[in-house]
N, C-alpha and C. Protein backbone atom coordinates (compact mmCIF):
# COMPACT_ATOMS: atom_id res chain seq x y z
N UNK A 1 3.69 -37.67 -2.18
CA UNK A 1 2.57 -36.76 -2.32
C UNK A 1 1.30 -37.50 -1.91
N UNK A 2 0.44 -37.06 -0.44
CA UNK A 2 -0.73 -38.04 -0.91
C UNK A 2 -1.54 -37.32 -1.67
N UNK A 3 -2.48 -38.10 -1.54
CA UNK A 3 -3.91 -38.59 -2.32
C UNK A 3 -4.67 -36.97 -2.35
N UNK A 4 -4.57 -36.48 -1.03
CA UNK A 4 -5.06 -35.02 -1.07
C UNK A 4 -3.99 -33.77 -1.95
N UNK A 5 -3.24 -34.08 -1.97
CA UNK A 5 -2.09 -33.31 -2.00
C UNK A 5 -2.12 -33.21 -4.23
N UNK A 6 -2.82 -34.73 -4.60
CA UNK A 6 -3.02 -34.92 -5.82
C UNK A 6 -4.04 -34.19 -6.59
N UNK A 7 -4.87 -34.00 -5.64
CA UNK A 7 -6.26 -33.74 -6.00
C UNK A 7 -6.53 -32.23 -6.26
N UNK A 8 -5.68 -31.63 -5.39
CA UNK A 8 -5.72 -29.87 -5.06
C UNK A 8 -4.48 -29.93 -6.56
N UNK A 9 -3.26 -30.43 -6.76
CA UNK A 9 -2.77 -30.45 -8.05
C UNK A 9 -3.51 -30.60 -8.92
N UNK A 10 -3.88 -31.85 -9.17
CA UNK A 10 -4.94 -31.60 -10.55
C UNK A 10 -5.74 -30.71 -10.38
N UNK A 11 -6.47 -29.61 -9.16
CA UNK A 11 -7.45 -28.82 -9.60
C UNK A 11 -6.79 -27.32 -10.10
N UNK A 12 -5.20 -27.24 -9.81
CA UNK A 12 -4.84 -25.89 -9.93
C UNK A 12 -4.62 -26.24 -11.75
N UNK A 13 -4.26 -27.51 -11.78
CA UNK A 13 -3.87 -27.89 -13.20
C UNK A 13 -5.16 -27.01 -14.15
N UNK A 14 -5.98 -28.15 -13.71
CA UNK A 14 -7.12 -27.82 -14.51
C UNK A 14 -7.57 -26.06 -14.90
N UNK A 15 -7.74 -25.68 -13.59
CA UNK A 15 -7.90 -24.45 -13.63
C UNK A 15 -7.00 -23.38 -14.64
N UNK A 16 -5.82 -23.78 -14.46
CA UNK A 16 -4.96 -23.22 -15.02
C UNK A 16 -5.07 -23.07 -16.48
N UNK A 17 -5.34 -24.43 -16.84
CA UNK A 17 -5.31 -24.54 -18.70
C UNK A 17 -6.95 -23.82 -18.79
N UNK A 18 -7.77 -23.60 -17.93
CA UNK A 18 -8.73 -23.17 -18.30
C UNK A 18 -8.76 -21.66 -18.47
N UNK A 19 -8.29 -21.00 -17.67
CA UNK A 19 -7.42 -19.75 -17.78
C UNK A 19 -6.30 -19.12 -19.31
N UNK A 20 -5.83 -20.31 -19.15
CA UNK A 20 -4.73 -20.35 -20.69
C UNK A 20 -5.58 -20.21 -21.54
N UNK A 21 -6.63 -20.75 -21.59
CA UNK A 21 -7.97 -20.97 -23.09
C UNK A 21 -8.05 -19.17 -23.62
N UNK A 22 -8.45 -19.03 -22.27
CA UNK A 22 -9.06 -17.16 -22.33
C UNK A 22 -8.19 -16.31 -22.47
N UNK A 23 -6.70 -16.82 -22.16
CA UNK A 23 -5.92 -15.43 -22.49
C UNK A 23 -5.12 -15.88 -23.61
N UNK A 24 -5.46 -17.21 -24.46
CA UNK A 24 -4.74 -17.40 -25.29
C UNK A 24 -5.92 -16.51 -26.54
N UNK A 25 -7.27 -16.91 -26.11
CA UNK A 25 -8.33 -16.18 -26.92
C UNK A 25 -7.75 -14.50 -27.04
N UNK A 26 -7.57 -14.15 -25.82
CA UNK A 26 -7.30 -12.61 -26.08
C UNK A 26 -6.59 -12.28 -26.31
N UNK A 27 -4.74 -12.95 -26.93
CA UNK A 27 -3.89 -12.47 -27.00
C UNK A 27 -3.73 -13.02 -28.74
N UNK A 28 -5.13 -13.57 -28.98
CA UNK A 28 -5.12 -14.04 -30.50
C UNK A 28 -5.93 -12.56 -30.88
N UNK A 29 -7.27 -11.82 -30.32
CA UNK A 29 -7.92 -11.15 -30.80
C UNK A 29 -6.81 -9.70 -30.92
N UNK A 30 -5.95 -9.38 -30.22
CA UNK A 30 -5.19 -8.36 -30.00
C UNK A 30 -4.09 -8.30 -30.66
N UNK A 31 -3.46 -9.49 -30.99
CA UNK A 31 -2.31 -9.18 -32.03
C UNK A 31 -2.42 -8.56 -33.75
N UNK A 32 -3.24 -8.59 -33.67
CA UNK A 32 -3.84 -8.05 -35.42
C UNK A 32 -4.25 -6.32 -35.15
N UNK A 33 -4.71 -6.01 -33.42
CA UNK A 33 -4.87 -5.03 -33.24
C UNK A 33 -3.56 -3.90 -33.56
N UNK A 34 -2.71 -5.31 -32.47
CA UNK A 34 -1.31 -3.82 -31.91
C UNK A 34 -0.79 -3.64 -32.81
N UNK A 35 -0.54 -4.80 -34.01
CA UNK A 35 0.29 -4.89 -35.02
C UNK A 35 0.05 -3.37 -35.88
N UNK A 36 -1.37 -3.08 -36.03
CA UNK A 36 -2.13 -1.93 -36.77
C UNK A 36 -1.54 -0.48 -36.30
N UNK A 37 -1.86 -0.61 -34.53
CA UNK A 37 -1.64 0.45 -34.09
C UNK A 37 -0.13 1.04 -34.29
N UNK A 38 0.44 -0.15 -34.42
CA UNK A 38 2.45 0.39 -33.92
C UNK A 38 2.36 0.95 -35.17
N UNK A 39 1.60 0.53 -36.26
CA UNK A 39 2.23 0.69 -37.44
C UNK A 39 3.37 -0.10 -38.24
N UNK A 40 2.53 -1.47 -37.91
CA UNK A 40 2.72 -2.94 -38.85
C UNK A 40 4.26 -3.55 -38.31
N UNK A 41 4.05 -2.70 -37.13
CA UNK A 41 5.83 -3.20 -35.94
C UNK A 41 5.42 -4.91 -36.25
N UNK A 42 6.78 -5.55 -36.23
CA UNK A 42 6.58 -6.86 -35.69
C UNK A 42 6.57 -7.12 -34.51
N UNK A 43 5.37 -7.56 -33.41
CA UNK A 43 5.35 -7.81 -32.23
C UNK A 43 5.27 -9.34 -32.07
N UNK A 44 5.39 -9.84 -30.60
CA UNK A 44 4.76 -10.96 -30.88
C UNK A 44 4.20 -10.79 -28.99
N UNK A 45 3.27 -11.75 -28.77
CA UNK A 45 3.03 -11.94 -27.29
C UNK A 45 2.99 -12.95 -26.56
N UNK A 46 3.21 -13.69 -25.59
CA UNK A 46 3.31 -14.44 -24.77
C UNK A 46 2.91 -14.50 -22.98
N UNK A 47 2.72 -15.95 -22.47
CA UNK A 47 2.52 -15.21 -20.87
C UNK A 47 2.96 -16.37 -20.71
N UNK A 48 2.66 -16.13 -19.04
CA UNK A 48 3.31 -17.67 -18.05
C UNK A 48 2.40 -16.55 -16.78
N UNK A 49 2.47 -17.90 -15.76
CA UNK A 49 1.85 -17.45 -14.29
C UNK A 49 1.09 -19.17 -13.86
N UNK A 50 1.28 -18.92 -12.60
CA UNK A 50 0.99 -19.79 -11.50
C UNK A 50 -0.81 -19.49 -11.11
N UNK A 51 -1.48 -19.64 -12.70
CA UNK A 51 -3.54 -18.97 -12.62
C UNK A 51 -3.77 -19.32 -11.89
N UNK A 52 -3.29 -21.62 -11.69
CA UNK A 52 -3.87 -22.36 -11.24
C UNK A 52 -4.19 -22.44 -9.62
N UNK A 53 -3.05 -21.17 -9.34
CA UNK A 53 -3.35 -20.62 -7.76
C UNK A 53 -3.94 -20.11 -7.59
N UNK A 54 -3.76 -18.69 -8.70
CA UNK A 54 -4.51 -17.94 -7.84
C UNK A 54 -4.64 -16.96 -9.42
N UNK A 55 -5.13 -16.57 -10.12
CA UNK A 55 -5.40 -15.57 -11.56
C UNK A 55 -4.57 -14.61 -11.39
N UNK A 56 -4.39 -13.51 -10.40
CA UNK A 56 -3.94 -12.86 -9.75
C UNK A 56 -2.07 -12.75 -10.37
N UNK A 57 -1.48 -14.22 -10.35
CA UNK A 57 -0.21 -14.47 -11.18
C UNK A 57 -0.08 -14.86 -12.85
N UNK A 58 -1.18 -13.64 -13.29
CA UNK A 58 -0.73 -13.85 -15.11
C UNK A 58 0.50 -12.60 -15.04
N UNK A 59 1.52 -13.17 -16.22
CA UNK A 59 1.98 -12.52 -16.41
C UNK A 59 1.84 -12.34 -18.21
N UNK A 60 1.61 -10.93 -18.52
CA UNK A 60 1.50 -10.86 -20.13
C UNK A 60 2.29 -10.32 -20.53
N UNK A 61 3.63 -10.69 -21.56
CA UNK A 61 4.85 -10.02 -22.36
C UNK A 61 4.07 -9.62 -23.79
N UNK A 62 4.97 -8.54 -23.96
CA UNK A 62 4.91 -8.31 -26.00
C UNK A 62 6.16 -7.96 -25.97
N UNK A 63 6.42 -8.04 -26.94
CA UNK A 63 8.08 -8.22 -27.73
C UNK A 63 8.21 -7.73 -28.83
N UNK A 64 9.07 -6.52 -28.88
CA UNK A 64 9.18 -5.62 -30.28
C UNK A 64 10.88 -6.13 -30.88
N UNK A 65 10.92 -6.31 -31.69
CA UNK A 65 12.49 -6.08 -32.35
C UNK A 65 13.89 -5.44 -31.29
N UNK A 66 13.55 -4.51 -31.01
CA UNK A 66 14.77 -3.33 -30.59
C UNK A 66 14.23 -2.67 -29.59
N UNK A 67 15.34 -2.01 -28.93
CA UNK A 67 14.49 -0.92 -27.81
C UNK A 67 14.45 0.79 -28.14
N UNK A 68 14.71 0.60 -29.51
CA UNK A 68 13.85 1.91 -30.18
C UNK A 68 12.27 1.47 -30.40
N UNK A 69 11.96 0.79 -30.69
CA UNK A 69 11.06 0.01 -30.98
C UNK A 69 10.14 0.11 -29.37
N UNK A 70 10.17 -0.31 -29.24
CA UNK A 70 9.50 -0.58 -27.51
C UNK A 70 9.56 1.16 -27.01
N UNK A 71 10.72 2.04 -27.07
CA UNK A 71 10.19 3.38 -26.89
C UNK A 71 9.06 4.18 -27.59
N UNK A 72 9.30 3.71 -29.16
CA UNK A 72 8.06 4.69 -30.01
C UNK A 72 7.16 4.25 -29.53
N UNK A 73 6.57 2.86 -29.19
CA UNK A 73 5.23 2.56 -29.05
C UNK A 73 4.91 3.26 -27.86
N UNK A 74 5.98 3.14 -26.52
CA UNK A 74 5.40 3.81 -25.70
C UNK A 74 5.20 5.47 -25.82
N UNK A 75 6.14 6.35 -26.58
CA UNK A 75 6.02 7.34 -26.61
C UNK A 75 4.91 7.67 -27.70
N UNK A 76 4.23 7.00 -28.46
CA UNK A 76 3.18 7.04 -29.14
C UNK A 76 2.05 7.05 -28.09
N UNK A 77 2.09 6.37 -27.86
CA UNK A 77 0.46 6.30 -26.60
C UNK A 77 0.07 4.89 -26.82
N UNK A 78 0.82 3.74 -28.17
CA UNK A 78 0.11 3.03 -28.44
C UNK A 78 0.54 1.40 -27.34
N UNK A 79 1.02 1.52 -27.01
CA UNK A 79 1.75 0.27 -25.68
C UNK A 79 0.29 0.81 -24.62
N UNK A 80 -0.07 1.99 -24.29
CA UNK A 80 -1.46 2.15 -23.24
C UNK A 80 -2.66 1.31 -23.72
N UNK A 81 -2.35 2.27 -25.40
CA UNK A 81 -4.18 1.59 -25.98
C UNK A 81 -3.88 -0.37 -26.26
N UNK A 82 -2.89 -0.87 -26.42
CA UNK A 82 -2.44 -2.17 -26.39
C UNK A 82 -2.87 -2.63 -24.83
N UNK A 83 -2.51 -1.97 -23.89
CA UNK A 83 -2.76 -2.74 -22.37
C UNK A 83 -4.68 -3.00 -21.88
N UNK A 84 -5.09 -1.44 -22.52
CA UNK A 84 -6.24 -1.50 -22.23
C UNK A 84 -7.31 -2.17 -23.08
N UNK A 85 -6.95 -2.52 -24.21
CA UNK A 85 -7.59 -2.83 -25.03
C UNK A 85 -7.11 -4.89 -24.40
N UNK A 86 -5.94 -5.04 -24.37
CA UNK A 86 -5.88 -6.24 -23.89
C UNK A 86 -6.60 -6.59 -22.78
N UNK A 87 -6.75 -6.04 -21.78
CA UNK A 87 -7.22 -6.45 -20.75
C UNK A 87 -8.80 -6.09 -20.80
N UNK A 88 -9.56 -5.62 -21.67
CA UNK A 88 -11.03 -5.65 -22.46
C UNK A 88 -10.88 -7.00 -23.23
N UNK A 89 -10.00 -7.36 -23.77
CA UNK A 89 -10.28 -8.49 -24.12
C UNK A 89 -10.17 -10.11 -23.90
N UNK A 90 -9.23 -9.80 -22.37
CA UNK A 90 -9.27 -10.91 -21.38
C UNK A 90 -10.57 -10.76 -20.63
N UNK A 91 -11.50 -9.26 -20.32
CA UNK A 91 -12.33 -9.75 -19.75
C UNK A 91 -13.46 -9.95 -20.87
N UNK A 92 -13.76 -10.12 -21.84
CA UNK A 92 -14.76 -10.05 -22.71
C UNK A 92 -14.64 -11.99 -22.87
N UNK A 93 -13.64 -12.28 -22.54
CA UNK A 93 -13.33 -13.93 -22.74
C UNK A 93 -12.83 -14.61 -21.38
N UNK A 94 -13.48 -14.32 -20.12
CA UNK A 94 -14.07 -14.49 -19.01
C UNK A 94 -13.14 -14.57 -17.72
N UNK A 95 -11.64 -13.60 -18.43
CA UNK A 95 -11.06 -13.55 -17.43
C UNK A 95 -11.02 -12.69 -16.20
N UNK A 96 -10.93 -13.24 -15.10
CA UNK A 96 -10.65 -11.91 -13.63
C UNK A 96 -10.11 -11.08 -13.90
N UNK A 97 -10.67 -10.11 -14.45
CA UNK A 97 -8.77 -8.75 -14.65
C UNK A 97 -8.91 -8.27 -13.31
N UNK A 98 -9.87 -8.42 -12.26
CA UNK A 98 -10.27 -7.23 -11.51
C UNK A 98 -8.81 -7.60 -10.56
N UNK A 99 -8.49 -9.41 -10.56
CA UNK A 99 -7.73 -9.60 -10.26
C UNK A 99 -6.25 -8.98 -10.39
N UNK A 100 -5.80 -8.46 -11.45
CA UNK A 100 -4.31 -7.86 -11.97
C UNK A 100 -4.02 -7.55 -11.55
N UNK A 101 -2.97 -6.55 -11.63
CA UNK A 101 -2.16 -5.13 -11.26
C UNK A 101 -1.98 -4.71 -12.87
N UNK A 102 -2.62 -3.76 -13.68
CA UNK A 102 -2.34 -3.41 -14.46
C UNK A 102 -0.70 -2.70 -14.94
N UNK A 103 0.17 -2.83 -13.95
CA UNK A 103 1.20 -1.98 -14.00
C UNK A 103 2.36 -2.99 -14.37
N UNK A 104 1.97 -4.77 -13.70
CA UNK A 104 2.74 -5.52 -13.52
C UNK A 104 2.29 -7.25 -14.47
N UNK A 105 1.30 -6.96 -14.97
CA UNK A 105 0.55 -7.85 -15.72
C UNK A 105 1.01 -8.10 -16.99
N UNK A 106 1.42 -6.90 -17.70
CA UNK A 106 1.28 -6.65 -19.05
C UNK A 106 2.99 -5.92 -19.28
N UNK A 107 3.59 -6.42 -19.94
CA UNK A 107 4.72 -5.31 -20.21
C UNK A 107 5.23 -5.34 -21.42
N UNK A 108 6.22 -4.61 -21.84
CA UNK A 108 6.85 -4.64 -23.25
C UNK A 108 8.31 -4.54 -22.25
N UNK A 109 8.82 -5.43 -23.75
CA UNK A 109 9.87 -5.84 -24.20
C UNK A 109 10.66 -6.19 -25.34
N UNK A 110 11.92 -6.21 -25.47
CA UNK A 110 12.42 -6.35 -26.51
C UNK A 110 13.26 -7.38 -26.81
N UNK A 111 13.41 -7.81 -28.31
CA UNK A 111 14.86 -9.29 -28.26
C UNK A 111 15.98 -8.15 -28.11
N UNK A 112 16.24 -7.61 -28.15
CA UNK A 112 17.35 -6.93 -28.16
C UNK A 112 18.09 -6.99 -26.72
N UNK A 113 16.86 -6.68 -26.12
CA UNK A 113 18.20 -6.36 -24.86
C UNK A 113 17.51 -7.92 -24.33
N UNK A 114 16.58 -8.84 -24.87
CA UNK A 114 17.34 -10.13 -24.46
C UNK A 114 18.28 -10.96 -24.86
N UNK A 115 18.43 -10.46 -26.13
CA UNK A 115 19.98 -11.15 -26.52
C UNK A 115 21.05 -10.29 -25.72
N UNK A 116 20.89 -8.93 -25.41
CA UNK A 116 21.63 -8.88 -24.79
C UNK A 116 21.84 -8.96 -23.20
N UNK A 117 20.69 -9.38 -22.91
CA UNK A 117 21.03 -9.51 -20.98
C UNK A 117 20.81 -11.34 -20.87
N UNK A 118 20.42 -12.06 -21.83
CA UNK A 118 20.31 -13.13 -21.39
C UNK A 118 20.66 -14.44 -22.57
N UNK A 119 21.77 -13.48 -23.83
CA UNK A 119 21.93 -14.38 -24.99
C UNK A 119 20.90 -15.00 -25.52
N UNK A 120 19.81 -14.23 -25.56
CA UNK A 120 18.31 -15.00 -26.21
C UNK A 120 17.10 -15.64 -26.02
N UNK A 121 17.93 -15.39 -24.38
CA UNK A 121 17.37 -16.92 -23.63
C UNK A 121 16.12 -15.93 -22.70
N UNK A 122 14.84 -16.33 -23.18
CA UNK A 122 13.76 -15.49 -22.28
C UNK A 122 13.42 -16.48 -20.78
N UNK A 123 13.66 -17.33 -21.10
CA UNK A 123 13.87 -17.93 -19.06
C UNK A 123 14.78 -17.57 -18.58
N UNK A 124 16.04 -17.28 -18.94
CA UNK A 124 16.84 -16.83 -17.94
C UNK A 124 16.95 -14.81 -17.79
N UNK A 125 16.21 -14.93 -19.03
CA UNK A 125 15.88 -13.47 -18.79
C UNK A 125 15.01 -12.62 -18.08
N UNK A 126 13.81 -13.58 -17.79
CA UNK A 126 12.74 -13.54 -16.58
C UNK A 126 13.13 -13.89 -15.52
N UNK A 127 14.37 -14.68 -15.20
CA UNK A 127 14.96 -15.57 -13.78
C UNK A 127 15.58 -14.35 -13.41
């Protein structure tokens, strides 16, 4: 690797965890939200993405119990007011949303059908 090749690494690095700061901020202000809205569902949330390229590659999961679970919220309306309200609160804590795809950013999911499509395993369930 040279010397240039180091330098553009450490800056996606950097960038990256600086990115992580803000959507770890917004995915702390929002879990007390959705939890309310589902109606005290156990959720939990998580991401991964390549920021340090380009912001453009966040990816944001939530995770309900079951996939009854993951239907009510959506058939409630409350998985919408969860997306929009999340992504108000990535940009209120200085992230690009303009960057996203709101369709592909944010999704729900369940352990259920990752125990069952990937025995538990959420990397090989994203692979």
């Amino acid at each position: 690797m040279t010397a240039s090749d180091q330098d553009r690494w450490k800056a996606h690095k950097a960038r990256e965890e600086a990115f992580d700061v803000k959507v770890k901020a917004a995915l702390d202000d929002i879990k007390p939200m959705a939890i309310e809205v589902t109606g005290n569902q156990k959720i939990w949330f998580s991401h991964f993405g390549a920021t340090g390229i380009d912001p453009k590659h966040l990816f944001i999961f939530a995770v309900f119990p079951t996939r009854s679970d993951v239907d009510a919220c959506k058939a409630s309306g409350g998985w919408r007011w969860i997306q929009e309200t999340l992504f108000e609160r990535l940009r209120a804590h200085g992230y690009p949303v303009e960057s996203l795809d709101e369709n592909q950013a944010c999704l729900l999911f369940s352990q259920q059908e990752c125990d069952e499509e990937a025995n538990g395993n959420w990397y090989y369930f994203f692979k």
